[in-house]
PDB file of N, CA and C in Angstrom:
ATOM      1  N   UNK A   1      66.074 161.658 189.394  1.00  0.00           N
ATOM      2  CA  UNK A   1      65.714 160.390 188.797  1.00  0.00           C
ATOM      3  C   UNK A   1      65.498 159.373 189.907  1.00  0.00           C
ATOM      4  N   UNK A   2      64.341 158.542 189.968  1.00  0.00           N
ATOM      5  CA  UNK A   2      63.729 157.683 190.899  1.00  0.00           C
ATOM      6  C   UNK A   2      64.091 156.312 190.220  1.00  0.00           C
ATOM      7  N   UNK A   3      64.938 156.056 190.233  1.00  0.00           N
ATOM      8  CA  UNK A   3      65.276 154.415 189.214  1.00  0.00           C
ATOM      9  C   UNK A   3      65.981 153.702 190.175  1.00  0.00           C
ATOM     10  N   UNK A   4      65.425 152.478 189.922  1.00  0.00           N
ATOM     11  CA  UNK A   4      66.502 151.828 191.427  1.00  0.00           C
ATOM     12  C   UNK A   4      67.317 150.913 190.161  1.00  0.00           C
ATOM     13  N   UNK A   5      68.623 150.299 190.870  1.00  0.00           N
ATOM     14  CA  UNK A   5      69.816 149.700 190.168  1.00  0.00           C
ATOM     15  C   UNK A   5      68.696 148.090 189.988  1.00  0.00           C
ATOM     16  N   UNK A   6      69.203 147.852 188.301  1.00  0.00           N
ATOM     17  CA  UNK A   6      68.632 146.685 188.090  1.00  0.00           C
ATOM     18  C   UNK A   6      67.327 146.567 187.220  1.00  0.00           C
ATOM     19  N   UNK A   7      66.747 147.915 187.094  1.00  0.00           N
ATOM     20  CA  UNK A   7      65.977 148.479 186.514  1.00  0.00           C
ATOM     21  C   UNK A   7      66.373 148.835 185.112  1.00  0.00           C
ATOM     22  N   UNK A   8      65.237 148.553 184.170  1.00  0.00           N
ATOM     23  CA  UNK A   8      65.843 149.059 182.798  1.00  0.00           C
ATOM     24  C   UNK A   8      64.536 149.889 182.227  1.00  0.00           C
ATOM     25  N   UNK A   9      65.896 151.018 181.458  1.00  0.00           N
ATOM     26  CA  UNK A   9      65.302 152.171 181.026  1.00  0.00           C
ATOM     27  C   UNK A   9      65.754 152.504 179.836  1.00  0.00           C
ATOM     28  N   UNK A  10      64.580 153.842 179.343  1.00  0.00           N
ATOM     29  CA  UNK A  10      64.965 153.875 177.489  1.00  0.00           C
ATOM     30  C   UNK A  10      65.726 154.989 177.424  1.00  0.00           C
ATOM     31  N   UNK A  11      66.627 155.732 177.152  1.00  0.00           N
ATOM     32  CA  UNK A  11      67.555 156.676 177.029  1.00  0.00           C
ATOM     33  C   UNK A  11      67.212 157.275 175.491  1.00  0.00           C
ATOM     34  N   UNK A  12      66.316 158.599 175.856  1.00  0.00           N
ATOM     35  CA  UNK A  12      66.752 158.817 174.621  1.00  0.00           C
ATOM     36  C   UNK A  12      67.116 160.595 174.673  1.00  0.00           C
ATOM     37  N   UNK A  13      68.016 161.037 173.584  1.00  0.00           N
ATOM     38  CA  UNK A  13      68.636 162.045 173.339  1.00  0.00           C
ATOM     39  C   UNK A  13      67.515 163.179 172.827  1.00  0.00           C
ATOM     40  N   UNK A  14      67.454 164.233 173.511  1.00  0.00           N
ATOM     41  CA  UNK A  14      66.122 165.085 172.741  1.00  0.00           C
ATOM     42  C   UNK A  14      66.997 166.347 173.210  1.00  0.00           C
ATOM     43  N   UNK A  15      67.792 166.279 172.996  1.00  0.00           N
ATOM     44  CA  UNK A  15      68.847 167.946 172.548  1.00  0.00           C
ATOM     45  C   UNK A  15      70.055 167.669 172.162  1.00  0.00           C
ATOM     46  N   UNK A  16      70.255 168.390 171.196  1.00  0.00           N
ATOM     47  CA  UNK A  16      71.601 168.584 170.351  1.00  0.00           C
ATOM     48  C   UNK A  16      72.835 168.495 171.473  1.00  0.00           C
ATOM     49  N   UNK A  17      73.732 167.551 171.253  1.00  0.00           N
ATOM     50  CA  UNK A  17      74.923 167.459 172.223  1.00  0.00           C
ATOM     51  C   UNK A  17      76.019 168.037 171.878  1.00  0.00           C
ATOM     52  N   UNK A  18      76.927 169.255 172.679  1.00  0.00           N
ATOM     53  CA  UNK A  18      77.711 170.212 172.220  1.00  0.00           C
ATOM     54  C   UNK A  18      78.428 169.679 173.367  1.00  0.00           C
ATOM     55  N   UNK A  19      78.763 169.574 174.284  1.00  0.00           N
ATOM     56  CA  UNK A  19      79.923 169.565 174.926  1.00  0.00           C
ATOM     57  C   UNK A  19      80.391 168.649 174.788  1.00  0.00           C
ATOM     58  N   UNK A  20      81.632 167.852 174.691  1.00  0.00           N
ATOM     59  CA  UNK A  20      82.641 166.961 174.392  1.00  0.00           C
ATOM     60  C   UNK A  20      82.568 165.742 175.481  1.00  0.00           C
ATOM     61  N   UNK A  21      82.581 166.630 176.870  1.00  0.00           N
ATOM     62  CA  UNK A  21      82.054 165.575 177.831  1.00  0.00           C
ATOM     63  C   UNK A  21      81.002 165.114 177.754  1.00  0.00           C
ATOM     64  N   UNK A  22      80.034 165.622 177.628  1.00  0.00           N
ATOM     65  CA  UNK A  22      78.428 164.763 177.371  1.00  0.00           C
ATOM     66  C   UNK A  22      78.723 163.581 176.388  1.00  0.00           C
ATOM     67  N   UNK A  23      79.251 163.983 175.119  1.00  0.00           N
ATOM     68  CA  UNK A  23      79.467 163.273 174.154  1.00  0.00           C
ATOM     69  C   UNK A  23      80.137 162.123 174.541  1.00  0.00           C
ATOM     70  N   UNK A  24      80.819 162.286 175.032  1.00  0.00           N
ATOM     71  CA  UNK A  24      81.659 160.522 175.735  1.00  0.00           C
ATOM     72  C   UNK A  24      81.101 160.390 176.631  1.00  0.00           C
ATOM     73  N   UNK A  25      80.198 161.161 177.664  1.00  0.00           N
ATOM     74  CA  UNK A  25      79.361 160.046 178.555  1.00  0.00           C
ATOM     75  C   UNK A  25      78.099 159.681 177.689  1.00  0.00           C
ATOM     76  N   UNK A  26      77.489 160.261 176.596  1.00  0.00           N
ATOM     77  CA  UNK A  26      76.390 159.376 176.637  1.00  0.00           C
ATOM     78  C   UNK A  26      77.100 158.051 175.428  1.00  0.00           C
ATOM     79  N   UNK A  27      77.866 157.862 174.990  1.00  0.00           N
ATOM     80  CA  UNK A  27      78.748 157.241 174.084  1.00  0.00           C
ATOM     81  C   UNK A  27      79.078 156.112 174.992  1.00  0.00           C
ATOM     82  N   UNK A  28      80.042 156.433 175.913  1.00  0.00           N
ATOM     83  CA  UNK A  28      80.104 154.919 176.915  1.00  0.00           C
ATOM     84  C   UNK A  28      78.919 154.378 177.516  1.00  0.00           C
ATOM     85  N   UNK A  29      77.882 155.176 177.248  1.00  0.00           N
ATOM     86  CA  UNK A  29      76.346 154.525 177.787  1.00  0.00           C
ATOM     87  C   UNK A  29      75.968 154.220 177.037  1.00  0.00           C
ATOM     88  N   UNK A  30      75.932 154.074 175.705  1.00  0.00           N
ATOM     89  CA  UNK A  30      74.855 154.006 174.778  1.00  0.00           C
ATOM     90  C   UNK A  30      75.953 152.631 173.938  1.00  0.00           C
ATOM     91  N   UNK A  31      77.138 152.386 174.728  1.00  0.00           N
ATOM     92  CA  UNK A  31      77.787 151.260 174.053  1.00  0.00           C
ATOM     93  C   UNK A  31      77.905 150.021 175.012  1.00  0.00           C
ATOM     94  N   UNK A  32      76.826 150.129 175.652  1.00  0.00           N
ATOM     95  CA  UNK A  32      76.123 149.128 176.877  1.00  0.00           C
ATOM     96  C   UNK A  32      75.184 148.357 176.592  1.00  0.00           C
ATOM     97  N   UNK A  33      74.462 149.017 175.339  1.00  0.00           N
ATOM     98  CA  UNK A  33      73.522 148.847 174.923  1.00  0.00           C
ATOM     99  C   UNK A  33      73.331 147.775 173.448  1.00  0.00           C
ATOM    100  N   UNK A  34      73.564 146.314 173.673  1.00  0.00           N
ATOM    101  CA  UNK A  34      73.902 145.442 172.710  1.00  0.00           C
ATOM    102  C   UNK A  34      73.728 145.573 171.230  1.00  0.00           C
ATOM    103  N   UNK A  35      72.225 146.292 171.139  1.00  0.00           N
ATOM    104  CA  UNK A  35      71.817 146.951 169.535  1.00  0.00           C
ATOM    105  C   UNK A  35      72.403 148.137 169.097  1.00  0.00           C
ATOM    106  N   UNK A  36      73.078 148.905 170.130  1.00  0.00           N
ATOM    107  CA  UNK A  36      73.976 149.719 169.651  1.00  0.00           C
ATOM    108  C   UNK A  36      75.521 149.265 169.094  1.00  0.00           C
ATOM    109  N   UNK A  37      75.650 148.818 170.425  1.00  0.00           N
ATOM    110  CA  UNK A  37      77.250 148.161 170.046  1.00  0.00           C
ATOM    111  C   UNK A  37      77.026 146.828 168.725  1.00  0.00           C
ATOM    112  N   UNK A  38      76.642 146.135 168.726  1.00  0.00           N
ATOM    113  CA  UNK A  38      76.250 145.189 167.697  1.00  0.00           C
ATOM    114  C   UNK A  38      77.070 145.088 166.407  1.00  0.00           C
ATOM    115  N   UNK A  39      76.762 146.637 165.659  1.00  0.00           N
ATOM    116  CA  UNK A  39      76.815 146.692 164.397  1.00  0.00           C
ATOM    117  C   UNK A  39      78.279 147.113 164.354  1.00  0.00           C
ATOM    118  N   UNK A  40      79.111 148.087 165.263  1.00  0.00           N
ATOM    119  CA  UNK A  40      80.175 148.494 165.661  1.00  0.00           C
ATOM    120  C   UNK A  40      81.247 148.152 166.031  1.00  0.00           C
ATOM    121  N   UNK A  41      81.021 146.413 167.062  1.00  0.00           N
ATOM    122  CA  UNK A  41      81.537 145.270 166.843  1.00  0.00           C
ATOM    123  C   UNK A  41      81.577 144.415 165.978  1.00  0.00           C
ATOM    124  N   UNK A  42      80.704 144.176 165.153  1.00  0.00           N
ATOM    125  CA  UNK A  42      80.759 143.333 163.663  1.00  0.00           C
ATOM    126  C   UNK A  42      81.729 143.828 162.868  1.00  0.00           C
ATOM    127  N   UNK A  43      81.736 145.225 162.960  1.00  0.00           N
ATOM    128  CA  UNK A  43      82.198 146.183 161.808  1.00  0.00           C
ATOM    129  C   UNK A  43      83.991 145.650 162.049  1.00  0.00           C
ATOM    130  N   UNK A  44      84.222 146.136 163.513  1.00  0.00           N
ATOM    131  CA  UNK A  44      85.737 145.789 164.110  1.00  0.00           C
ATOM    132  C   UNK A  44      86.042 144.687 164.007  1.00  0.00           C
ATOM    133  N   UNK A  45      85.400 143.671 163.793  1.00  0.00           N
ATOM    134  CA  UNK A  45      86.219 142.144 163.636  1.00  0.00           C
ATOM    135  C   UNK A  45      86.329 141.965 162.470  1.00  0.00           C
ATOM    136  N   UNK A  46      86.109 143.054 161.295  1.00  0.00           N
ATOM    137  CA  UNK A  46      86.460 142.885 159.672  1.00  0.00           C
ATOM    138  C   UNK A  46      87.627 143.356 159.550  1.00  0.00           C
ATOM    139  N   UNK A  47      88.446 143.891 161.090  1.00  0.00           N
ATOM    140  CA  UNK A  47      89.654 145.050 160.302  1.00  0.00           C
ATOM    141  C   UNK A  47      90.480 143.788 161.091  1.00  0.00           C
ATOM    142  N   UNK A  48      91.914 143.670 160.562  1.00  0.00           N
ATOM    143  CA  UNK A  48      92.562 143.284 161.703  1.00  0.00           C
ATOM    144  C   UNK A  48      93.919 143.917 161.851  1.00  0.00           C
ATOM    145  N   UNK A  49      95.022 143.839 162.968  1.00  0.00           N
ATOM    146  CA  UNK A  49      96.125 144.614 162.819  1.00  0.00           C
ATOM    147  C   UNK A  49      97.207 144.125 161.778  1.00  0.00           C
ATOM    148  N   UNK A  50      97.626 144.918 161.555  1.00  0.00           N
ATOM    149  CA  UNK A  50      98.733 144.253 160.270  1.00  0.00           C
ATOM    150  C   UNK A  50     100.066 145.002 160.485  1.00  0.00           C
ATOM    151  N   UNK A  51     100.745 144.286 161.773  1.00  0.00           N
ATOM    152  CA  UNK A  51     102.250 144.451 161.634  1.00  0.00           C
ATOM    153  C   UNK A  51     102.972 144.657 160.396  1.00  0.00           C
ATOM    154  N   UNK A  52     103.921 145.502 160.252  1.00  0.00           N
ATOM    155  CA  UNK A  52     104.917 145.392 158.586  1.00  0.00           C
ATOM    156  C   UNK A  52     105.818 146.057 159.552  1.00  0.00           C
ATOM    157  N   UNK A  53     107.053 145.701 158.804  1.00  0.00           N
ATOM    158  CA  UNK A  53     108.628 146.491 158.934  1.00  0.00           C
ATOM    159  C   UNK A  53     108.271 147.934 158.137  1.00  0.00           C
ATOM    160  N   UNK A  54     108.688 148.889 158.838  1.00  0.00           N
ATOM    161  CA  UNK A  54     108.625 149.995 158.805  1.00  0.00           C
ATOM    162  C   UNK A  54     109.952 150.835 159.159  1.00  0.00           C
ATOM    163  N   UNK A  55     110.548 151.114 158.228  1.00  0.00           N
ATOM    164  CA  UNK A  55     111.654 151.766 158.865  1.00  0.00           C
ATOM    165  C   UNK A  55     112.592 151.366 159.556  1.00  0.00           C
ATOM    166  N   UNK A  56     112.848 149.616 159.515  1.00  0.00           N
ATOM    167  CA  UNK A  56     113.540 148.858 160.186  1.00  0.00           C
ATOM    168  C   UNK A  56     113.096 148.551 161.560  1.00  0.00           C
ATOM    169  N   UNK A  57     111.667 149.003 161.661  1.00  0.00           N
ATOM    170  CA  UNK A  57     110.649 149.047 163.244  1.00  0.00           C
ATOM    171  C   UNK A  57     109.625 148.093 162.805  1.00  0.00           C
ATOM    172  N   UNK A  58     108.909 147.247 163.344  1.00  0.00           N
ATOM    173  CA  UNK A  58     108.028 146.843 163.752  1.00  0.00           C
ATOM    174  C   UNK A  58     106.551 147.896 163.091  1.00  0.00           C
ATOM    175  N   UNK A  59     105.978 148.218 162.758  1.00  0.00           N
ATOM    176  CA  UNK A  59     104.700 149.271 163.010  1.00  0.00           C
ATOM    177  C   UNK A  59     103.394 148.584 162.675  1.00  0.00           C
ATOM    178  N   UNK A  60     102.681 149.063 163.399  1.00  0.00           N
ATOM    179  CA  UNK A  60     101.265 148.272 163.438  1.00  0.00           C
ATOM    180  C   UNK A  60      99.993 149.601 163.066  1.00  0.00           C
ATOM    181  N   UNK A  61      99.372 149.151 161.723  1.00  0.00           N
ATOM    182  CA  UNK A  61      98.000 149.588 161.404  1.00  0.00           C
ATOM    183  C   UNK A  61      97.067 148.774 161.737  1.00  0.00           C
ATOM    184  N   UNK A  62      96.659 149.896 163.151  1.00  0.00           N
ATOM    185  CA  UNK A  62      95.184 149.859 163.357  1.00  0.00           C
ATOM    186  C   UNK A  62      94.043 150.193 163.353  1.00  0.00           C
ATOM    187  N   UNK A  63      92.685 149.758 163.212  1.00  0.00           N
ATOM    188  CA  UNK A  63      91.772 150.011 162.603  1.00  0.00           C
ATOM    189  C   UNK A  63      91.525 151.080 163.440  1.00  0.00           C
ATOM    190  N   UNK A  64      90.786 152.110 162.638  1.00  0.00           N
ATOM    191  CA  UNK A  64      90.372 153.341 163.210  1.00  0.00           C
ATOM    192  C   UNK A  64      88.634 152.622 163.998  1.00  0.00           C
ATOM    193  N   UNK A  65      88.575 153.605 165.587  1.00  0.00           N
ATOM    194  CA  UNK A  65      87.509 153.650 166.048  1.00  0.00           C
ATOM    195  C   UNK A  65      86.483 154.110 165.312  1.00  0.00           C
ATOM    196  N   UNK A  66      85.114 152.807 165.720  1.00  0.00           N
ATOM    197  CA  UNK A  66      84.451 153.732 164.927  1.00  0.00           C
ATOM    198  C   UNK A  66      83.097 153.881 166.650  1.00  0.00           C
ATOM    199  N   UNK A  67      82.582 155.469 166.603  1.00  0.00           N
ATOM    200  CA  UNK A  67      81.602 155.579 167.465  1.00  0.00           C
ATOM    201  C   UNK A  67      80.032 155.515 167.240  1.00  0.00           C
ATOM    202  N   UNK A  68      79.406 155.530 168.392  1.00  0.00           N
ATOM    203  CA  UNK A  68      77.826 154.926 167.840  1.00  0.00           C
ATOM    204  C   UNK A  68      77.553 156.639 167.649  1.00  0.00           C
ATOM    205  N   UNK A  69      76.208 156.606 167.111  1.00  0.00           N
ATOM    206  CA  UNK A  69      75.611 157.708 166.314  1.00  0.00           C
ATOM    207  C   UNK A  69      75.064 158.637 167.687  1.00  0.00           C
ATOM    208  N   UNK A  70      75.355 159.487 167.889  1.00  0.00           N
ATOM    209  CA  UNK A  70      74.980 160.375 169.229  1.00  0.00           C
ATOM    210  C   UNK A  70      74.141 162.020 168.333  1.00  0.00           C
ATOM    211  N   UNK A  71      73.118 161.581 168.017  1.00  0.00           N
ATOM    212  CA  UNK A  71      72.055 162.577 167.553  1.00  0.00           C
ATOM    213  C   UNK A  71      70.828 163.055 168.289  1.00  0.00           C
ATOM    214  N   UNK A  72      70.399 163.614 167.917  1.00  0.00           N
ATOM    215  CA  UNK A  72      68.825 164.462 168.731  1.00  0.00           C
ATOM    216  C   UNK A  72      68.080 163.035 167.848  1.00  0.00           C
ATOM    217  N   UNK A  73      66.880 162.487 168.794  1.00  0.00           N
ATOM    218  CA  UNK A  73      66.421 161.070 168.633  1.00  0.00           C
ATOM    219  C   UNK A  73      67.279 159.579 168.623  1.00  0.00           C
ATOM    220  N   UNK A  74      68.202 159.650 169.123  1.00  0.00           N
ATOM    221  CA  UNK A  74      68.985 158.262 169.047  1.00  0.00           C
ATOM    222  C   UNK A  74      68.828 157.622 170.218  1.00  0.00           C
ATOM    223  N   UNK A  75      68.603 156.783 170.880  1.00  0.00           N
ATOM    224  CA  UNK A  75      68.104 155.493 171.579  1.00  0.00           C
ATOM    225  C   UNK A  75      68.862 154.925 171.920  1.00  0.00           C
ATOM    226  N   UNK A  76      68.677 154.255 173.477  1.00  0.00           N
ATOM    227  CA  UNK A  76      69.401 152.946 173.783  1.00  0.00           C
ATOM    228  C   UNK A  76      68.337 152.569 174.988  1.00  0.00           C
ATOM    229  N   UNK A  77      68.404 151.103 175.454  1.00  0.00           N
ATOM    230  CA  UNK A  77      67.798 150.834 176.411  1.00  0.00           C
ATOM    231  C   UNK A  77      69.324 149.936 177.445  1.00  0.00           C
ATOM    232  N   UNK A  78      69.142 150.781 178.703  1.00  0.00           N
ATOM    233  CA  UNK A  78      70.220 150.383 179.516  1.00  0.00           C
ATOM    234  C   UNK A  78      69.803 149.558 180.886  1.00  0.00           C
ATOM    235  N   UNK A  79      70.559 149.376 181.254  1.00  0.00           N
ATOM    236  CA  UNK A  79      70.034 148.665 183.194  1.00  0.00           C
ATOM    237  C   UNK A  79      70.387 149.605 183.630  1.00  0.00           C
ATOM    238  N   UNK A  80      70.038 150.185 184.708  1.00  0.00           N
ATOM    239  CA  UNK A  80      70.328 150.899 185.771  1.00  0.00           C
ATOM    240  C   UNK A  80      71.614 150.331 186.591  1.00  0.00           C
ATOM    241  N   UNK A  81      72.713 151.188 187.113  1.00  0.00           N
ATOM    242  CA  UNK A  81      73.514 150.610 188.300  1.00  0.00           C
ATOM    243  C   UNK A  81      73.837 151.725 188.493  1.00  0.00           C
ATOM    244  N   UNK A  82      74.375 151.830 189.834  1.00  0.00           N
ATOM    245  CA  UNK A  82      75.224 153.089 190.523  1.00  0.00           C
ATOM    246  C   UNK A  82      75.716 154.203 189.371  1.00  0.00           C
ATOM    247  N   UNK A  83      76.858 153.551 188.968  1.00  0.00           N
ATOM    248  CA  UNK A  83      77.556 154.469 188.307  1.00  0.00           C
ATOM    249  C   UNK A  83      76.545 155.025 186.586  1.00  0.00           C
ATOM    250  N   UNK A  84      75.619 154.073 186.445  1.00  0.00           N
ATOM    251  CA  UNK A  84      75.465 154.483 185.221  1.00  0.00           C
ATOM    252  C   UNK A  84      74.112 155.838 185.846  1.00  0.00           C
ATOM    253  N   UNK A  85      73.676 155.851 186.952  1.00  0.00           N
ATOM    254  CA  UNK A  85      72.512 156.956 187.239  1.00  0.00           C
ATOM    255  C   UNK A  85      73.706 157.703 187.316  1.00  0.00           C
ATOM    256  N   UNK A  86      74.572 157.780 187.813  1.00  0.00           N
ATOM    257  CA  UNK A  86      75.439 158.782 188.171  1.00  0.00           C
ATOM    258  C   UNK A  86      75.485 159.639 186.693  1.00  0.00           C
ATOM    259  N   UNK A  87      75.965 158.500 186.041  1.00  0.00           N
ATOM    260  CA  UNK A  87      75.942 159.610 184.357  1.00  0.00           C
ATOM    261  C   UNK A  87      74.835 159.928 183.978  1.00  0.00           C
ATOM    262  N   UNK A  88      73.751 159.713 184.082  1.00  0.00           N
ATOM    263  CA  UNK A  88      72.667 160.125 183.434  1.00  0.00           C
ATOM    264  C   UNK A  88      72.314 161.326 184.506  1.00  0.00           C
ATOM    265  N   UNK A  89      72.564 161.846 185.544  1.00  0.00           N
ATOM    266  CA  UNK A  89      72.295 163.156 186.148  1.00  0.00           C
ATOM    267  C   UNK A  89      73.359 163.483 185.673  1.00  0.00           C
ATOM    268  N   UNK A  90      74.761 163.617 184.892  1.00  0.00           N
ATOM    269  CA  UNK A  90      75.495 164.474 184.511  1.00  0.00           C
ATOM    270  C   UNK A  90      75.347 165.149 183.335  1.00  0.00           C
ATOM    271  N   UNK A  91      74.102 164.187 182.523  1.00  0.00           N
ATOM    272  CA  UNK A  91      73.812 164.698 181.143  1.00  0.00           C
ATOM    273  C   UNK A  91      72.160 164.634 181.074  1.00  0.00           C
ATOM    274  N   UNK A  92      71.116 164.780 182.419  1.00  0.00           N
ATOM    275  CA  UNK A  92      69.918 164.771 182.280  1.00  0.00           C
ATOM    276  C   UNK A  92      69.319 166.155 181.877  1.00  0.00           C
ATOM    277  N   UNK A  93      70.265 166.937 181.571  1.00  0.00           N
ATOM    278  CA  UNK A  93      69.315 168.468 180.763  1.00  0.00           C
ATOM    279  C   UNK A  93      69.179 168.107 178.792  1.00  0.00           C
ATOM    280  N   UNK A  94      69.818 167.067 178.880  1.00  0.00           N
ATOM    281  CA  UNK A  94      70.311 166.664 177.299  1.00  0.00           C
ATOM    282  C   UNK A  94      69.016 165.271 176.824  1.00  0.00           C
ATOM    283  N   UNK A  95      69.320 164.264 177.616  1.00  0.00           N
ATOM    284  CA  UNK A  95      68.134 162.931 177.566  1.00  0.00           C
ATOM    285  C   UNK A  95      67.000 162.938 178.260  1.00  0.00           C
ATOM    286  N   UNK A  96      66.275 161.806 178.357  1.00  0.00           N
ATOM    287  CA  UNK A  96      64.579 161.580 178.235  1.00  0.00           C
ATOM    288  C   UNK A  96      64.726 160.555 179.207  1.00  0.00           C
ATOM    289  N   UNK A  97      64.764 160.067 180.205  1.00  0.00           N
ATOM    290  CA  UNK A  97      64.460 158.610 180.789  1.00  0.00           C
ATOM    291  C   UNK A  97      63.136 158.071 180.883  1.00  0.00           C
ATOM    292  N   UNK A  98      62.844 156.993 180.247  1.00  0.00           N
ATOM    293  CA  UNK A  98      62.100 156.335 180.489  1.00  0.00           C
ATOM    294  C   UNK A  98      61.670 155.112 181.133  1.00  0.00           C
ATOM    295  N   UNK A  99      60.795 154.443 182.008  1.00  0.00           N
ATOM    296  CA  UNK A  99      61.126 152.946 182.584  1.00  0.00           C
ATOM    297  C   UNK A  99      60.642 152.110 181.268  1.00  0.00           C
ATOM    298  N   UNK A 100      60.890 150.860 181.018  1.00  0.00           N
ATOM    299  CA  UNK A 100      60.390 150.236 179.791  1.00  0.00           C
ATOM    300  C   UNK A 100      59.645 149.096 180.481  1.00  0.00           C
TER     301      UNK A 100
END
């Protein structure tokens, strides 16, 4: 990949993602990406924690994570920096780079 840092590009997924690691690197990349994260953050500021006595303890329900959609065709447009080319050669047999 020829991308210099600072540069923005379209990420997109064009093979089925099976390994677990791919899956959380293109997941922390693709939650960089404001129209991804967006709807995911809206969603999280509807839950909030709700301390109760529990057993004579303290216990806190918290909202379950929720992750962005990591499918064959799913999208993000990112900036380039060091570490993020770094991930995209760890999962470039899986995505598409494009310059935009």
């Amino acid at each position: 990949m020829d991308f210099k840092a600072g540069q923005t590009v379209k990420v997109t997924i064009n093979k089925a993602v099976n390994r677990e690691a791919a899956r959380k690197t293109l997941e922390r990349l693709f939650m960089t990406d404001s129209a991804v994260a967006g709807p995911i953050e809206a969603r999280s500021r509807n839950f909030a924690a709700k301390p109760k006595r529990r057993g004579g303890r303290i216990w806190t329900k918290y909202p379950n994570k929720v992750h962005p959609e990591i499918t064959r065709g799913s999208a993000a447009t990112l900036t380039i920096t060091a570490q993020v080319l770094k991930d995209l050669n760890s999962v470039k047999d899986l995505v598409e780079v494009t310059a935009v």
